[in-house]
N, C-alpha and C. Protein backbone atom coordinates (compact mmCIF):
# COMPACT_ATOMS: atom_id res chain seq x y z
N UNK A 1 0.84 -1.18 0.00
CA UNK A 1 0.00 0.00 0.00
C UNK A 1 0.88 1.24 0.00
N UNK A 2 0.59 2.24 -0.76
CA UNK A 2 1.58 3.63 -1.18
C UNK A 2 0.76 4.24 0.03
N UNK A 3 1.73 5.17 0.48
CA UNK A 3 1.59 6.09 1.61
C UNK A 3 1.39 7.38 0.34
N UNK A 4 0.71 8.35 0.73
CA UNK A 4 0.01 9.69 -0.23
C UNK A 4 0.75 10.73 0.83
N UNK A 5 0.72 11.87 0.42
CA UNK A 5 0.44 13.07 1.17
C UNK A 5 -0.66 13.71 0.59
N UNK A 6 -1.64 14.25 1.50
CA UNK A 6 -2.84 14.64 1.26
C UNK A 6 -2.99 16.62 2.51
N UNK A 7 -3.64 17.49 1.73
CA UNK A 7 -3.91 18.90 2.29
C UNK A 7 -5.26 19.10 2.10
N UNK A 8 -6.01 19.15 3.64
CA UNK A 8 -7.16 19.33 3.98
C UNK A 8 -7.67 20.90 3.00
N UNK A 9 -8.98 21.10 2.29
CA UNK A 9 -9.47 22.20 1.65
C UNK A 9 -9.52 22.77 3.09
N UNK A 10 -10.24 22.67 3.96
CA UNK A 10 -10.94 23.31 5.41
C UNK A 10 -10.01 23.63 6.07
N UNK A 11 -9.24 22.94 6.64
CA UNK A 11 -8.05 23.41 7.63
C UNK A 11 -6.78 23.68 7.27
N UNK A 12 -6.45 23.41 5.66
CA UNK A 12 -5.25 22.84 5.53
C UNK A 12 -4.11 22.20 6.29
N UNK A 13 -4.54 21.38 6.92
CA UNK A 13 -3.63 20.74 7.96
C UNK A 13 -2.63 19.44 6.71
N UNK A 14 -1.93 19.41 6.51
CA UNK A 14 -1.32 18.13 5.63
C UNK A 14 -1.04 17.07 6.56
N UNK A 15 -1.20 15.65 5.45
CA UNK A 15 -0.99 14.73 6.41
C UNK A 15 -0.79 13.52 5.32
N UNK A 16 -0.48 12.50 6.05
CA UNK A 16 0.12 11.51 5.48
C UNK A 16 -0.85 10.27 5.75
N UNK A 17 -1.45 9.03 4.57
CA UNK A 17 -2.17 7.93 4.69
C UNK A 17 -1.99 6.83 4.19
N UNK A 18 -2.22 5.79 4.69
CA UNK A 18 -2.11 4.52 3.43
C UNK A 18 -3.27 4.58 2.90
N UNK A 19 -3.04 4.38 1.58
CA UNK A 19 -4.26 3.93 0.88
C UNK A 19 -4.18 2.64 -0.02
N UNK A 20 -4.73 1.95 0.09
CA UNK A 20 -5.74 0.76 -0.52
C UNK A 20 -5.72 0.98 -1.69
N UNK A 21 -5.22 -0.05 -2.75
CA UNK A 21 -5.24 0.50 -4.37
C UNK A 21 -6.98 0.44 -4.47
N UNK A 22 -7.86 -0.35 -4.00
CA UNK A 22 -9.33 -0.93 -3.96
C UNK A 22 -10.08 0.40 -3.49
N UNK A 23 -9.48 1.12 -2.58
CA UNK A 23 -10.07 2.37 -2.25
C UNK A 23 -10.33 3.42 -3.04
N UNK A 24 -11.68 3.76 -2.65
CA UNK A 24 -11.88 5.29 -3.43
C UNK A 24 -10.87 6.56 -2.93
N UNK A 25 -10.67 7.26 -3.41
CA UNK A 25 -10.06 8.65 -2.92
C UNK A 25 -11.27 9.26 -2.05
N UNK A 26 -12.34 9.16 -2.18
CA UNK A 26 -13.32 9.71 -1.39
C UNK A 26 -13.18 9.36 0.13
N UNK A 27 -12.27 8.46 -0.07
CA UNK A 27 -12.80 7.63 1.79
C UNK A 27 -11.44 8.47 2.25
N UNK A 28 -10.79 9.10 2.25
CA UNK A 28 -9.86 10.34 2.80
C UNK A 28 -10.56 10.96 3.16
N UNK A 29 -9.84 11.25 5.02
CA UNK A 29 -10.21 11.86 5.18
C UNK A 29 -9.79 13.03 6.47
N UNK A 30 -9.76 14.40 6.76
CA UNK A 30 -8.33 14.89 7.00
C UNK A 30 -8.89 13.92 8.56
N UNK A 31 -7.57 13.83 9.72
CA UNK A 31 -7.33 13.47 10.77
C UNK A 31 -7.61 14.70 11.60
N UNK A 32 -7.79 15.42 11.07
CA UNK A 32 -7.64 16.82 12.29
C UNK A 32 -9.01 17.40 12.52
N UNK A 33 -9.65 17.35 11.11
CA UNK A 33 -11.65 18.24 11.90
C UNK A 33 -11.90 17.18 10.88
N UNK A 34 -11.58 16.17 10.46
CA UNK A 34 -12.52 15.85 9.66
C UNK A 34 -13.47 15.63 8.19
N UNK A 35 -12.65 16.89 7.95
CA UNK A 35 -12.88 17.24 6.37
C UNK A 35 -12.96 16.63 5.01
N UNK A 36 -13.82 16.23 4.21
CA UNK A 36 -13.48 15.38 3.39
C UNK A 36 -13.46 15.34 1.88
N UNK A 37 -13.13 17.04 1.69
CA UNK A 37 -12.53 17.44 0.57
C UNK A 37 -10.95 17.89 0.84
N UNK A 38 -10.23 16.87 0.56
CA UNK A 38 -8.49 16.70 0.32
C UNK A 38 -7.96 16.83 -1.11
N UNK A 39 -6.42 16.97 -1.07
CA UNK A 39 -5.87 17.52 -2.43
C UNK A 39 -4.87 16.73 -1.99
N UNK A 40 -4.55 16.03 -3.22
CA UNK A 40 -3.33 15.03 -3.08
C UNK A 40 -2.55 15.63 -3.63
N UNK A 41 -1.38 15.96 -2.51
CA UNK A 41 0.12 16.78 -3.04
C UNK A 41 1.06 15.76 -3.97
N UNK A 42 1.89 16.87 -4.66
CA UNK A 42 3.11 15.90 -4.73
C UNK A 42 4.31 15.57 -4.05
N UNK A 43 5.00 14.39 -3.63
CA UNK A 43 5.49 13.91 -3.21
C UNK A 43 6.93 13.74 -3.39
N UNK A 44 7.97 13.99 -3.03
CA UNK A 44 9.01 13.61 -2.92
C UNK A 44 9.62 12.87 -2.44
N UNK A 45 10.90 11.88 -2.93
CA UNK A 45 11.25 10.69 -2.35
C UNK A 45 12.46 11.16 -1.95
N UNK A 46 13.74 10.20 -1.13
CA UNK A 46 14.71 10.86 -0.74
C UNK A 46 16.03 9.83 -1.99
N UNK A 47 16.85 10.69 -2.37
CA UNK A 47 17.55 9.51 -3.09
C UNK A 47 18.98 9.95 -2.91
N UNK A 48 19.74 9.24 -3.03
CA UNK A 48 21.01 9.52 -2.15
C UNK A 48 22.57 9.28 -3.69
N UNK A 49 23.13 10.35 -3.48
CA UNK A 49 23.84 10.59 -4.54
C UNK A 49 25.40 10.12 -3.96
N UNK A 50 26.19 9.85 -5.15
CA UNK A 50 27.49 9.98 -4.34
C UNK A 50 27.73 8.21 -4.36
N UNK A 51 28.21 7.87 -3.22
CA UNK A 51 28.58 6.07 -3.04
C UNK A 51 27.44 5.65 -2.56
N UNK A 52 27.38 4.10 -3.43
CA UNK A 52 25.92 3.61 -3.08
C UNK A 52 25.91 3.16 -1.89
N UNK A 53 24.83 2.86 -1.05
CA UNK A 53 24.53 2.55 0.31
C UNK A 53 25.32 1.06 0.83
N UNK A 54 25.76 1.04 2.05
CA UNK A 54 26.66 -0.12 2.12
C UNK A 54 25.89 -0.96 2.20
N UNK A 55 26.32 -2.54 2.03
CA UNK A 55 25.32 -3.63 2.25
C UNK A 55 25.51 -4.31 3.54
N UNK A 56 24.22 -4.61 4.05
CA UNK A 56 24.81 -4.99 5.66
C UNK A 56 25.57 -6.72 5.63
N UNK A 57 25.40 -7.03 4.54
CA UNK A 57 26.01 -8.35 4.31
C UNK A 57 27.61 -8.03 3.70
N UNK A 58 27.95 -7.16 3.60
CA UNK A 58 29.42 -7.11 3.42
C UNK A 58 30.47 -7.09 4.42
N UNK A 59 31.16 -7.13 3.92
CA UNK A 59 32.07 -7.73 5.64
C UNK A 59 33.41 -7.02 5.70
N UNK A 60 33.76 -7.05 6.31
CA UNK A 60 35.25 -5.99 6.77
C UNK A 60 36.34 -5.75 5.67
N UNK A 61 36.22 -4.39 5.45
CA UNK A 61 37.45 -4.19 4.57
C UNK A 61 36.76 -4.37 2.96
N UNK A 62 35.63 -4.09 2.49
CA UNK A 62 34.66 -4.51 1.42
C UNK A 62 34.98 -2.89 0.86
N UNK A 63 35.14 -2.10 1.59
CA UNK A 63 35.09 -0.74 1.08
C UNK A 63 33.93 -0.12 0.70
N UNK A 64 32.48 -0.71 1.16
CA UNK A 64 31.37 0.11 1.09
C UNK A 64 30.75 1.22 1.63
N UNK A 65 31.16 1.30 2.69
CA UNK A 65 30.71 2.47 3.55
C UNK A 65 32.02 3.15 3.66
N UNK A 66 33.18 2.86 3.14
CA UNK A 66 34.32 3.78 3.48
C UNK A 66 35.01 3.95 5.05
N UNK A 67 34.02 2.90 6.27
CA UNK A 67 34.72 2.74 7.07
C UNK A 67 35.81 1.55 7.59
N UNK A 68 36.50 1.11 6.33
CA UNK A 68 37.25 -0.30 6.48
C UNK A 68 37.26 -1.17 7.64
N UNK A 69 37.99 -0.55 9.07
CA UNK A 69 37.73 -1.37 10.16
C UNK A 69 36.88 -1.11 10.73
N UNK A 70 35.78 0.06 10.82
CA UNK A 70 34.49 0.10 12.04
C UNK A 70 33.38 0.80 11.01
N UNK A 71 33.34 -0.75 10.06
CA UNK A 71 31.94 -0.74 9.39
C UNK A 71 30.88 -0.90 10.26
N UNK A 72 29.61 -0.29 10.15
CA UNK A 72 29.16 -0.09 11.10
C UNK A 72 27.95 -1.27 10.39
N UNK A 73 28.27 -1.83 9.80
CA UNK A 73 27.10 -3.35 9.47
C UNK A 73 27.62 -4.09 9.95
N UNK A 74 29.18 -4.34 10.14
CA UNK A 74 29.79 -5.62 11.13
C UNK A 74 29.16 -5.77 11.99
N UNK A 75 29.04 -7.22 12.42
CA UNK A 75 28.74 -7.38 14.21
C UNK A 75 29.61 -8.24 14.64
């Protein structure tokens, strides 16, 4: 289920929901008074530039996170 961001017409309070692909958009509805004319914002994701993310299955001295001896996925 995709999480939305959604902005109340009435209060504009924004807020965040799962929704149900099976669900209407109608069944939103704000958390704060109630309201149940909403505007589905757009959304931004976070994406990370630069060296890719270390893998917690890599093991000492792999050079993923750039901390050779105190990788912090070791245990």
């Amino acid at each position: 289920m995709p999480i939305y961001e959604y902005k109340c017409a009435k209060c504009e309070h924004q807020f965040e929901q799962l929704v149900k692909s099976m669900e209407p958009a109608t069944a939103v509805v704000c958390p704060q008074c109630g309201g149940k004319k909403v505007e589905k914002l757009l959304s931004v994701f976070a994406a990370r530039q630069g060296q890719p993310a270390p893998s917690p299955a890599a093991g000492p001295g792999c050079g993923s996170c750039g901390e050779a001896g105190a990788c912090p996925f070791r245990q």
